[in-house]
N, C-alpha and C. Protein backbone atom coordinates (compact mmCIF):
# COMPACT_ATOMS: atom_id res chain seq x y z
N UNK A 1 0.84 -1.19 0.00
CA UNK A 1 0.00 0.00 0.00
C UNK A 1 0.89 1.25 0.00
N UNK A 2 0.57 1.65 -1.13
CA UNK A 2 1.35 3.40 -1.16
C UNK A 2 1.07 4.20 -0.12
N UNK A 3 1.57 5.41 0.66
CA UNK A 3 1.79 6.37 1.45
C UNK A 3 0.74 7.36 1.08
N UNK A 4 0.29 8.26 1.69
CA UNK A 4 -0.92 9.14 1.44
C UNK A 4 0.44 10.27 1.28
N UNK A 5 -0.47 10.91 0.49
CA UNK A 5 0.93 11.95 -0.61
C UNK A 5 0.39 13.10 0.79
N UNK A 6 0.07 13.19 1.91
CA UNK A 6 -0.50 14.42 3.07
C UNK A 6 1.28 13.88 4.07
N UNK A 7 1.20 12.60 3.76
CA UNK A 7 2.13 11.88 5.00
C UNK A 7 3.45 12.55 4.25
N UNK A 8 3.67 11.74 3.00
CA UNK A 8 4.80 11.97 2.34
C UNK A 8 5.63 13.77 2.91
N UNK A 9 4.31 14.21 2.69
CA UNK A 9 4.60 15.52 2.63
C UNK A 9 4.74 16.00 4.05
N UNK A 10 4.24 15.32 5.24
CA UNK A 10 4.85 15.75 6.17
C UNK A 10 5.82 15.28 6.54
N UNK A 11 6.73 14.12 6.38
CA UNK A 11 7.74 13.70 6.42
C UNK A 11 8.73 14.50 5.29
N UNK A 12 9.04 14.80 4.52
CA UNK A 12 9.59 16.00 3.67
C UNK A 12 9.94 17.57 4.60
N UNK A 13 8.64 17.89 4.82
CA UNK A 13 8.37 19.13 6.23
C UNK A 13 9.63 18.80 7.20
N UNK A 14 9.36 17.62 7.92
CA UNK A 14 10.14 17.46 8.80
C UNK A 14 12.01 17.06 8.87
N UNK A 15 11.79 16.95 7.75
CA UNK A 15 13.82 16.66 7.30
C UNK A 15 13.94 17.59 6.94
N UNK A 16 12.99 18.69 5.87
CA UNK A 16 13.64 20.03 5.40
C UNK A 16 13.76 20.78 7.18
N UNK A 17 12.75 20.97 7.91
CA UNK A 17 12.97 22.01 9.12
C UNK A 17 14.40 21.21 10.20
N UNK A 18 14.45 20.31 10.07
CA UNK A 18 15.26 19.73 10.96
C UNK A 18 16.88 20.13 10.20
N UNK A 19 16.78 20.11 8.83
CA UNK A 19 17.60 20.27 8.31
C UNK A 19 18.13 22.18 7.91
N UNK A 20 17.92 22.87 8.31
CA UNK A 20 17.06 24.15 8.99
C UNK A 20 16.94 25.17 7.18
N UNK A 21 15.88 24.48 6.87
CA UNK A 21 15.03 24.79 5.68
C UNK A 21 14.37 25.62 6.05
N UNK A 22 13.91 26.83 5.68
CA UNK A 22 12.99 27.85 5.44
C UNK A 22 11.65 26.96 4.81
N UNK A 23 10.10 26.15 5.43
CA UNK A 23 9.57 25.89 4.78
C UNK A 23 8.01 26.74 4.65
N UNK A 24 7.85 26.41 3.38
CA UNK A 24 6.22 27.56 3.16
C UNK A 24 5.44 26.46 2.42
N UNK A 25 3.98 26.31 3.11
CA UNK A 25 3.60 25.42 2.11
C UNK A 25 2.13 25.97 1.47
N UNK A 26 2.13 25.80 0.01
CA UNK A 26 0.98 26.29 -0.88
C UNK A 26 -0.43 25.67 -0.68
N UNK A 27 -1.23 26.39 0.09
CA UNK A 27 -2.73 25.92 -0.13
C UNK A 27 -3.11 26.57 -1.18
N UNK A 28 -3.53 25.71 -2.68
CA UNK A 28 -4.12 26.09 -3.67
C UNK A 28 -5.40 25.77 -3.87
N UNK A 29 -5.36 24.18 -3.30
CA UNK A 29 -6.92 23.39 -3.51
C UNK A 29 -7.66 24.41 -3.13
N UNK A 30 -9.02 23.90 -3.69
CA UNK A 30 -10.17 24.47 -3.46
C UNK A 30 -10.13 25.79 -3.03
N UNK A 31 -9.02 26.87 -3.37
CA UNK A 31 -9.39 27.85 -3.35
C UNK A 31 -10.21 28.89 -4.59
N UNK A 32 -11.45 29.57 -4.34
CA UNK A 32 -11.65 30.14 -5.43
C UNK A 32 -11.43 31.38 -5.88
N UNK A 33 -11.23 31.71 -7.13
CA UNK A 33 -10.98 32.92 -7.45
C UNK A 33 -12.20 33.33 -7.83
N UNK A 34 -12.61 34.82 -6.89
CA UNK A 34 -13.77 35.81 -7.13
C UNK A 34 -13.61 37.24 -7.95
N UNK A 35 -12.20 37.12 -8.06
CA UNK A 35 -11.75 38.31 -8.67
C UNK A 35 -11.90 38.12 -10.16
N UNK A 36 -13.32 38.60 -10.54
CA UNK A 36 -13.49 38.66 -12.12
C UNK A 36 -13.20 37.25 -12.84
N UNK A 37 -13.05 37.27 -13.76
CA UNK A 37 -13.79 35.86 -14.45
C UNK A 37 -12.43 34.75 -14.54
N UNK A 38 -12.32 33.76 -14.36
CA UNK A 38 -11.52 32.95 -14.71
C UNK A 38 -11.21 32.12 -13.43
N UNK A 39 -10.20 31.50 -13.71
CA UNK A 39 -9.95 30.39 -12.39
C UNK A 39 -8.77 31.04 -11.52
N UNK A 40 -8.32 30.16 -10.78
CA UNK A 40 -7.55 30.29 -9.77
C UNK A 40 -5.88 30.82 -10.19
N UNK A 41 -5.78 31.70 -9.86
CA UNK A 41 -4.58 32.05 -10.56
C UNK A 41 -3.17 31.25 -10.64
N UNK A 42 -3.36 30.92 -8.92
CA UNK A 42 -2.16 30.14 -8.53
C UNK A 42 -1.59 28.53 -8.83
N UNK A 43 -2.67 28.28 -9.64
CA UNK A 43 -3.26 26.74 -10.08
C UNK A 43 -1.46 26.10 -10.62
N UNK A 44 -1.29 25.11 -10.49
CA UNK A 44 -0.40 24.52 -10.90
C UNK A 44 1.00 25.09 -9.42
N UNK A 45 1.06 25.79 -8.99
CA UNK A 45 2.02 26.34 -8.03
C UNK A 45 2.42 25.24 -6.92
N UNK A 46 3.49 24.38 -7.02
CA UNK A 46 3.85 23.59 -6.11
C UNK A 46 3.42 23.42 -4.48
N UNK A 47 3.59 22.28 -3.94
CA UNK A 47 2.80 21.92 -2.31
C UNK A 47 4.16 22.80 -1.53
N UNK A 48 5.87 22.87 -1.64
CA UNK A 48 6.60 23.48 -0.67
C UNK A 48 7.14 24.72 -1.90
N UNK A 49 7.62 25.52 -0.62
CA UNK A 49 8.71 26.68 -1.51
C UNK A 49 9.57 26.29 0.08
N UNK A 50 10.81 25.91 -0.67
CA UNK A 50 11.76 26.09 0.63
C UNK A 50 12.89 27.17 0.11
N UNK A 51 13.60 27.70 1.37
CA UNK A 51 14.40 28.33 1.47
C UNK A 51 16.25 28.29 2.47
N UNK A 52 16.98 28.66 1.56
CA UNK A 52 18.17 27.98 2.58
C UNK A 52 19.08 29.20 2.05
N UNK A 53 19.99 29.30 2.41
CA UNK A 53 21.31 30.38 2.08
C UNK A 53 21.11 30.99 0.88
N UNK A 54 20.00 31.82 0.45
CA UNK A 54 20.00 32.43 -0.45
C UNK A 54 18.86 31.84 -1.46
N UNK A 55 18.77 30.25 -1.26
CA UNK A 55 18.49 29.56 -2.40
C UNK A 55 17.16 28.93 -2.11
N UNK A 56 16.21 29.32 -3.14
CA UNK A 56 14.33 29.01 -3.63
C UNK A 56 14.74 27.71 -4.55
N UNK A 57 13.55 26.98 -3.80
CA UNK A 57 13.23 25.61 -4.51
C UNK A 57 12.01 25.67 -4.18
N UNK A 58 11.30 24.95 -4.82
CA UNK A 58 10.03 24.11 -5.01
C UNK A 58 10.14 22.94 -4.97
N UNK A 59 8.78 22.11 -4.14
CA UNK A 59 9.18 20.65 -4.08
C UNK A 59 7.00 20.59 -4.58
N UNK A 60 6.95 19.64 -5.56
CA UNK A 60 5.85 19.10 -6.02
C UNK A 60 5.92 17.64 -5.22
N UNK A 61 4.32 17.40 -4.18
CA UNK A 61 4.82 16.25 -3.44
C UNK A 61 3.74 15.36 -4.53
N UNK A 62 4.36 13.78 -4.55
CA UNK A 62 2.99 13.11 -5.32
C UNK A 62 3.46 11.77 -4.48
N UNK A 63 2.95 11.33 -4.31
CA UNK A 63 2.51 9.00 -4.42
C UNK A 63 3.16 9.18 -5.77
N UNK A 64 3.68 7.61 -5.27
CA UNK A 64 4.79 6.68 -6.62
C UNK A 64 3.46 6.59 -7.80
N UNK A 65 2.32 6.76 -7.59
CA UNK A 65 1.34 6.56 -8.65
C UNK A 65 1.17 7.97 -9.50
N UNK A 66 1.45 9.40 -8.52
CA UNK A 66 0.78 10.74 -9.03
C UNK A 66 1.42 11.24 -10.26
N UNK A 67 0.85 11.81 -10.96
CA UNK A 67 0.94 12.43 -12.03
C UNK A 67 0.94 14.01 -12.31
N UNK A 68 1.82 14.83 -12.61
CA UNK A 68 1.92 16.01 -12.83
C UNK A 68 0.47 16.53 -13.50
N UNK A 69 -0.06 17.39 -13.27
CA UNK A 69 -1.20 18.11 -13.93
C UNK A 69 -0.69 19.13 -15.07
N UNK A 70 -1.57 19.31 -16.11
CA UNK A 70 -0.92 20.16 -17.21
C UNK A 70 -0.51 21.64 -16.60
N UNK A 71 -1.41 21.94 -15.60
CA UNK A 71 -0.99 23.29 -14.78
C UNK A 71 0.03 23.25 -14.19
N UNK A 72 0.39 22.33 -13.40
CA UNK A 72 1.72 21.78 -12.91
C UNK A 72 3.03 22.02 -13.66
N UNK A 73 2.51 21.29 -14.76
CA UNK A 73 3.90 20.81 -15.87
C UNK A 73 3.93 22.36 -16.44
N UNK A 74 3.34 23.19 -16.46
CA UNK A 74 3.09 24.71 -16.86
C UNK A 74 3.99 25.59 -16.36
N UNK A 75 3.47 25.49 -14.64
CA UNK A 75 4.34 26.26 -13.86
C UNK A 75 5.77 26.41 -13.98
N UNK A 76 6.28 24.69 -13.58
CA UNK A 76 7.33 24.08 -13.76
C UNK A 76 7.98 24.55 -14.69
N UNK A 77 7.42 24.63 -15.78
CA UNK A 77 8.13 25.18 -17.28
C UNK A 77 8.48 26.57 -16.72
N UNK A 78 7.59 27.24 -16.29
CA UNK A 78 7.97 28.65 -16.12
C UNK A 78 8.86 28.88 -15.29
N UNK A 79 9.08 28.63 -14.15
CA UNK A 79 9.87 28.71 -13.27
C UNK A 79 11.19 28.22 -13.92
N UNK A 80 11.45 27.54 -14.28
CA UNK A 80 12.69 27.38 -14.59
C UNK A 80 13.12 28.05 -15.74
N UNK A 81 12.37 28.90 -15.96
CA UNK A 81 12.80 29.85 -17.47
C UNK A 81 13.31 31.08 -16.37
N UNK A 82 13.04 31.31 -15.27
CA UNK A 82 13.64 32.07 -14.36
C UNK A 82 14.59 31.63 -13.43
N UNK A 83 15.07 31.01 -13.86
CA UNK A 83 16.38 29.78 -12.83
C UNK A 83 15.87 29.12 -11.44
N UNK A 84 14.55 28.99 -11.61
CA UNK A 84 14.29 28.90 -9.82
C UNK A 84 13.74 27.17 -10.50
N UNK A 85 14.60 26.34 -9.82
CA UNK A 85 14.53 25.02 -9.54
C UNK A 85 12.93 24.43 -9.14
N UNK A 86 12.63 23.13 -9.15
CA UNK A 86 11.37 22.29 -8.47
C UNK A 86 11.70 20.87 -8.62
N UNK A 87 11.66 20.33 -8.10
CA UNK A 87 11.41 19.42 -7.49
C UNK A 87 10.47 18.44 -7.54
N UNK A 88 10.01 17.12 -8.17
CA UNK A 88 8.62 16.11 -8.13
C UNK A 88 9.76 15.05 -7.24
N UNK A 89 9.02 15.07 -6.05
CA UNK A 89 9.18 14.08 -5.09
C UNK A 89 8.13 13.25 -4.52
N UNK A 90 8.66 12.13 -4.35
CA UNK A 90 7.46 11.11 -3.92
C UNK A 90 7.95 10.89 -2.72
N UNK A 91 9.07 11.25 -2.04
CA UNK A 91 9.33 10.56 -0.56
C UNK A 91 11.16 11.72 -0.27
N UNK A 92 11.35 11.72 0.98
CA UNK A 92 12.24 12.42 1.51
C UNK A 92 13.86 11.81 0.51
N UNK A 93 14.09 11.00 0.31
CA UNK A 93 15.24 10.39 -0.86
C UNK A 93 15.02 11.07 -1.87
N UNK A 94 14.15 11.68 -2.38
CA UNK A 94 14.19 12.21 -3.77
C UNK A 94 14.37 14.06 -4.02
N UNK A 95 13.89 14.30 -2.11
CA UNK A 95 14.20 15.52 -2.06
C UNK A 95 15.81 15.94 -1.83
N UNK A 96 16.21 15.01 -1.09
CA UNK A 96 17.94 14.80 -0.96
C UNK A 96 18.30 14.62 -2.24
N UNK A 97 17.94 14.13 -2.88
CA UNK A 97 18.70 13.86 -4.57
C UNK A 97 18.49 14.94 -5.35
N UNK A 98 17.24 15.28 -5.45
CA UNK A 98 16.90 17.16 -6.08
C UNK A 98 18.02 18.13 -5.22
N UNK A 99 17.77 18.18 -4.16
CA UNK A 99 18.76 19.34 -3.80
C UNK A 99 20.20 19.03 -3.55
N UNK A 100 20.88 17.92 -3.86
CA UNK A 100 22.17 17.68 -3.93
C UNK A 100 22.11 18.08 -5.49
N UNK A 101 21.45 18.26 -6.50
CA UNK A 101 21.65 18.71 -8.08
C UNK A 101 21.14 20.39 -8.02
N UNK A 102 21.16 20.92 -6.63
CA UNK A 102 20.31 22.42 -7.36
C UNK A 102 21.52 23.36 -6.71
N UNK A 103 22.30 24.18 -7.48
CA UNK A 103 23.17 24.75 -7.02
C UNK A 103 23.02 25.87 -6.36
N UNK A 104 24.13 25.94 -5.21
CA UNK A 104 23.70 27.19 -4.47
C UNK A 104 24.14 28.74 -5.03
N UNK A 105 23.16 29.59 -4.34
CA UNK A 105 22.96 31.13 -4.40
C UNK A 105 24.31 31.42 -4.69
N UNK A 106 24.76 32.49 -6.04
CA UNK A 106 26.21 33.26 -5.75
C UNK A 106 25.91 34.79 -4.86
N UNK A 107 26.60 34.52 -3.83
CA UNK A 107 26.39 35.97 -3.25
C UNK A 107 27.29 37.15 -3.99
């Protein structure tokens, strides 16, 4: 039985803060946008934004089953057209492997 992608993600929480990560996490669900016509602006915007010596990441949490959403795969695109890294992790090993590849801040 796979891990509930709520757990995953609090186990992630807890190695990034222990590991002394700056963490912020995105409530997007079910939020609605009332401001004039269209959907949710923030749609596709990753579950963490962490922060460490300078340096923004994004971590997208999913189950070994989840699948990126086209809003997702959107964001993702965008963000990295601005050098800011993300992350699709299914478990705390994959966030160690993303951020051993994301280079740090030049001051």
């Amino acid at each position: 039985m796979s891990k509930l992608e709520s757990l995953i993600q609090k186990e992630i929480i807890e190695y990034l803060k222990a590991n002394n990560w700056l963490v912020t996490r995105n409530h997007t669900q079910g939020i609605k946008y009332t401001r004039g016509v269209g959907t949710n602006p923030n749609r596709g915007i990753p579950d963490l934004g962490i922060v460490k010596e300078g340096r923004l990441t994004y971590i997208e949490v999913k189950t070994e089953k989840g699948k990126l959403s086209e809003d997702q795969k959107k964001w993702i695109k965008n963000a990295e057209r601005y050098g800011v890294k993300t992350i699709v992790a299914c478990s705390v090993e994959d966030v160690i492997k993303g951020l051993s590849k994301t280079p740090k801040a030049e001051n």
